[in-house]
PDB file of N, CA and C in Angstrom:
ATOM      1  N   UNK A   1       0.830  -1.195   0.000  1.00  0.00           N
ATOM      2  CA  UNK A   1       0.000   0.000   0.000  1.00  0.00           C
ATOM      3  C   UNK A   1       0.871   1.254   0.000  1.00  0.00           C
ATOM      4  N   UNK A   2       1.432   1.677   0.915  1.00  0.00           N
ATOM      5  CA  UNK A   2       2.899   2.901   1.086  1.00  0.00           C
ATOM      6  C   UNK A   2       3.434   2.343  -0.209  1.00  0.00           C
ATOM      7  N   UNK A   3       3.991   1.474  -0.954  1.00  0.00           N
ATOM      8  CA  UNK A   3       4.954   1.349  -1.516  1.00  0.00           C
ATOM      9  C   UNK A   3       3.915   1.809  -2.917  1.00  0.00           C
ATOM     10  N   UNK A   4       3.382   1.695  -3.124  1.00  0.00           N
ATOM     11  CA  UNK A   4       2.138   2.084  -4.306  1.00  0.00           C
ATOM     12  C   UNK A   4       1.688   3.338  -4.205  1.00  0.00           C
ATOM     13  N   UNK A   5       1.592   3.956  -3.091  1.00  0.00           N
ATOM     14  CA  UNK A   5       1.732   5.485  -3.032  1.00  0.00           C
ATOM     15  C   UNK A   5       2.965   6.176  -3.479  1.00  0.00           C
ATOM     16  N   UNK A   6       4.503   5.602  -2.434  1.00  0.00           N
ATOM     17  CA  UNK A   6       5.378   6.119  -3.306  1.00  0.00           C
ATOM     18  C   UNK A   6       5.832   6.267  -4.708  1.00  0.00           C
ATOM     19  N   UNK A   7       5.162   4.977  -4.818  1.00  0.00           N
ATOM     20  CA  UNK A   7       5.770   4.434  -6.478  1.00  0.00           C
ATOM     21  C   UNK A   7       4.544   5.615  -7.429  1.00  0.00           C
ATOM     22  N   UNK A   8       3.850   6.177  -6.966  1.00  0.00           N
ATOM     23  CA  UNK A   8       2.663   6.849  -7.797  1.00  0.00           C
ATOM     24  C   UNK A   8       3.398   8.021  -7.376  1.00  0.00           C
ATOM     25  N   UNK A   9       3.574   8.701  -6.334  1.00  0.00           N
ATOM     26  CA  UNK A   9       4.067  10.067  -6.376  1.00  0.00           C
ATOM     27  C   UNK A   9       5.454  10.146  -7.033  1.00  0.00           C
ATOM     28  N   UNK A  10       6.386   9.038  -7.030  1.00  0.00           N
ATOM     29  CA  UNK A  10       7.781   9.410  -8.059  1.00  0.00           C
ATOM     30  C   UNK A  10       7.412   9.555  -9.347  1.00  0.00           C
ATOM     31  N   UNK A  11       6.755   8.888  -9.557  1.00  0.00           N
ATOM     32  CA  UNK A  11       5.797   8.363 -11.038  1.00  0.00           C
ATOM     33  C   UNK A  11       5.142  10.096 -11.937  1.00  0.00           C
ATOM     34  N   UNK A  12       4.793  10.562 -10.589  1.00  0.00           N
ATOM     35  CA  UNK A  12       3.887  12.191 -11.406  1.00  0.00           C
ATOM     36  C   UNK A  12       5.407  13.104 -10.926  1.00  0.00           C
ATOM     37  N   UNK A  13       6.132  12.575 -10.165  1.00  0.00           N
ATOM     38  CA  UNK A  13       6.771  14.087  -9.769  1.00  0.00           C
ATOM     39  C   UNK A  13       8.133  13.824 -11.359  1.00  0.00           C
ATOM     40  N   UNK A  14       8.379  12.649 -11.631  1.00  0.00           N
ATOM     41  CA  UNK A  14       9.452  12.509 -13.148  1.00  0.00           C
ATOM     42  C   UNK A  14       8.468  12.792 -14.059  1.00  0.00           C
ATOM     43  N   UNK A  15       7.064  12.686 -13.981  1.00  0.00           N
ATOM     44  CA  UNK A  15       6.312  13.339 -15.515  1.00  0.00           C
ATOM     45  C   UNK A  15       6.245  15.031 -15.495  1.00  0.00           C
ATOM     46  N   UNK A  16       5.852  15.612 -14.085  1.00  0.00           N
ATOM     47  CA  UNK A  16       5.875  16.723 -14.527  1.00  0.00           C
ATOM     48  C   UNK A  16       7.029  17.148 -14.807  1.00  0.00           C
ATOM     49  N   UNK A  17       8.130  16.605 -13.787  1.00  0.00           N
ATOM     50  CA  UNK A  17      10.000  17.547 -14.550  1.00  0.00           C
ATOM     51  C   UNK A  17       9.853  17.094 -15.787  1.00  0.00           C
ATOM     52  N   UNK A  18       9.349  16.406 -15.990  1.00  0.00           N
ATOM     53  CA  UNK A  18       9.450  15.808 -17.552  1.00  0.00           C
ATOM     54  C   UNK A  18       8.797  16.808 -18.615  1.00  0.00           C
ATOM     55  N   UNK A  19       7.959  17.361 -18.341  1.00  0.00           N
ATOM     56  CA  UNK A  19       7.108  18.399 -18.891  1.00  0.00           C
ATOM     57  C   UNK A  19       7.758  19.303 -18.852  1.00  0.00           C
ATOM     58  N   UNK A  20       8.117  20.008 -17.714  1.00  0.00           N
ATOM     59  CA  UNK A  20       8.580  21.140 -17.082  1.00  0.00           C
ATOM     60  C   UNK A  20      10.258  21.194 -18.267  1.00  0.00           C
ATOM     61  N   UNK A  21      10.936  20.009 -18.191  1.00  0.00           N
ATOM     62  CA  UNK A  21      11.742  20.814 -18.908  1.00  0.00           C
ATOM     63  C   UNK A  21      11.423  20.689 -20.451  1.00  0.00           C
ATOM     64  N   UNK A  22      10.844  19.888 -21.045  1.00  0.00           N
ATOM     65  CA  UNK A  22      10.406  19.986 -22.399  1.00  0.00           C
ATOM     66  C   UNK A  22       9.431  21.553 -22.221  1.00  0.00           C
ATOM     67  N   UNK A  23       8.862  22.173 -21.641  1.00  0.00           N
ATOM     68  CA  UNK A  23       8.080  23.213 -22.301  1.00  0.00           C
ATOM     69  C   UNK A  23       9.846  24.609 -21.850  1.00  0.00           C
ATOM     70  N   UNK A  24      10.513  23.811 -21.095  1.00  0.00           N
ATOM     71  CA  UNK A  24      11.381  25.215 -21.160  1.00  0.00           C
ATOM     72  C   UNK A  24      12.651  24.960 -22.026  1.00  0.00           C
ATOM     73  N   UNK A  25      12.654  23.632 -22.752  1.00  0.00           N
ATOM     74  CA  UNK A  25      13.562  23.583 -23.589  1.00  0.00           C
ATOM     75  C   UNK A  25      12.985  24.132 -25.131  1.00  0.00           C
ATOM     76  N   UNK A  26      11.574  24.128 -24.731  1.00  0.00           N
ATOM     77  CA  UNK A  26      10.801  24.745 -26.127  1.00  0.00           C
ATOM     78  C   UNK A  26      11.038  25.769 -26.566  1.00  0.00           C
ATOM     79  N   UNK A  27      11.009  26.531 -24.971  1.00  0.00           N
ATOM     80  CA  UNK A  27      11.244  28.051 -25.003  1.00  0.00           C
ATOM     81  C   UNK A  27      12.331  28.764 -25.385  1.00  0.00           C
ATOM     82  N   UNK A  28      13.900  28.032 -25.043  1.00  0.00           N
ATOM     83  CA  UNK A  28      15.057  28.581 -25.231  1.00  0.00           C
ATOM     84  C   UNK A  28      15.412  27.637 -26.851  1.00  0.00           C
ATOM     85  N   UNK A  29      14.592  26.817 -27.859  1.00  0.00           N
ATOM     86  CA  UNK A  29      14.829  26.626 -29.216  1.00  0.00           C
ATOM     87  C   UNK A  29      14.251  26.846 -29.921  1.00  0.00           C
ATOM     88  N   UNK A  30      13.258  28.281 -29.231  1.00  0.00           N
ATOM     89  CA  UNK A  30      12.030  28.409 -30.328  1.00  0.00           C
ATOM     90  C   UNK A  30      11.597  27.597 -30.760  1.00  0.00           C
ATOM     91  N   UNK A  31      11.103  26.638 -29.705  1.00  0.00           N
ATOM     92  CA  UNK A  31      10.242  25.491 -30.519  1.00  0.00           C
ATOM     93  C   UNK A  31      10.280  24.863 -31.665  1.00  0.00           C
ATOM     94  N   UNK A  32      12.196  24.855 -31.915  1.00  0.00           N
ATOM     95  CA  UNK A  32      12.764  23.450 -32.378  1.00  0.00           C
ATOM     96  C   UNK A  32      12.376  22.380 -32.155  1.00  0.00           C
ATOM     97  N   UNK A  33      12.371  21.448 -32.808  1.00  0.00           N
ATOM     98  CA  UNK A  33      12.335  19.783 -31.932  1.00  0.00           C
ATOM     99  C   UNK A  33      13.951  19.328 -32.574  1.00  0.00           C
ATOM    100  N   UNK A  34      14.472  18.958 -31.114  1.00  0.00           N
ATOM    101  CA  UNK A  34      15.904  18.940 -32.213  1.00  0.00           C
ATOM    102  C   UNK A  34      15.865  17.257 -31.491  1.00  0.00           C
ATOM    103  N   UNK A  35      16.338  16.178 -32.058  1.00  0.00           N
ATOM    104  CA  UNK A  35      16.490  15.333 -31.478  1.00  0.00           C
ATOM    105  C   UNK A  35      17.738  14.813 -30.263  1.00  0.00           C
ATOM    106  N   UNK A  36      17.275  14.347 -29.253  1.00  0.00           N
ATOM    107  CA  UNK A  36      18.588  13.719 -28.733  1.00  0.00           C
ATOM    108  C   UNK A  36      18.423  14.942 -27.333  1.00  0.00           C
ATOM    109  N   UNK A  37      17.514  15.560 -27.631  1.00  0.00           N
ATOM    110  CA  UNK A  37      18.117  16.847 -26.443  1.00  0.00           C
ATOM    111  C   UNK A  37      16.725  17.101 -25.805  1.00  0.00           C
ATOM    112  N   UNK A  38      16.729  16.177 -24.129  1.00  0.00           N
ATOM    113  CA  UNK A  38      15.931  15.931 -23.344  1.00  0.00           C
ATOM    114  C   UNK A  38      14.309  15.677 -24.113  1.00  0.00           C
TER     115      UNK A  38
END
């Protein structure tokens, strides 16, 4: 049960950095998509 909670909160807290730096890597390539880079 705890271990299924943790495993769910690591789970959203690596999707949003995950987001978080794709919308600010958007920002500093003018919304390049360059491959290979996060």
């Amino acid at each position: 049960m705890l271990e299924d909670l943790v495993l769910s909160a690591v789970n959203e807290a690596l999707k949003k950095a995950d987001e978080e730096t794709s919308n600010k890597m958007g920002k500093l390539t003018g919304g390049l998509n360059i491959p290979g880079m996060f």
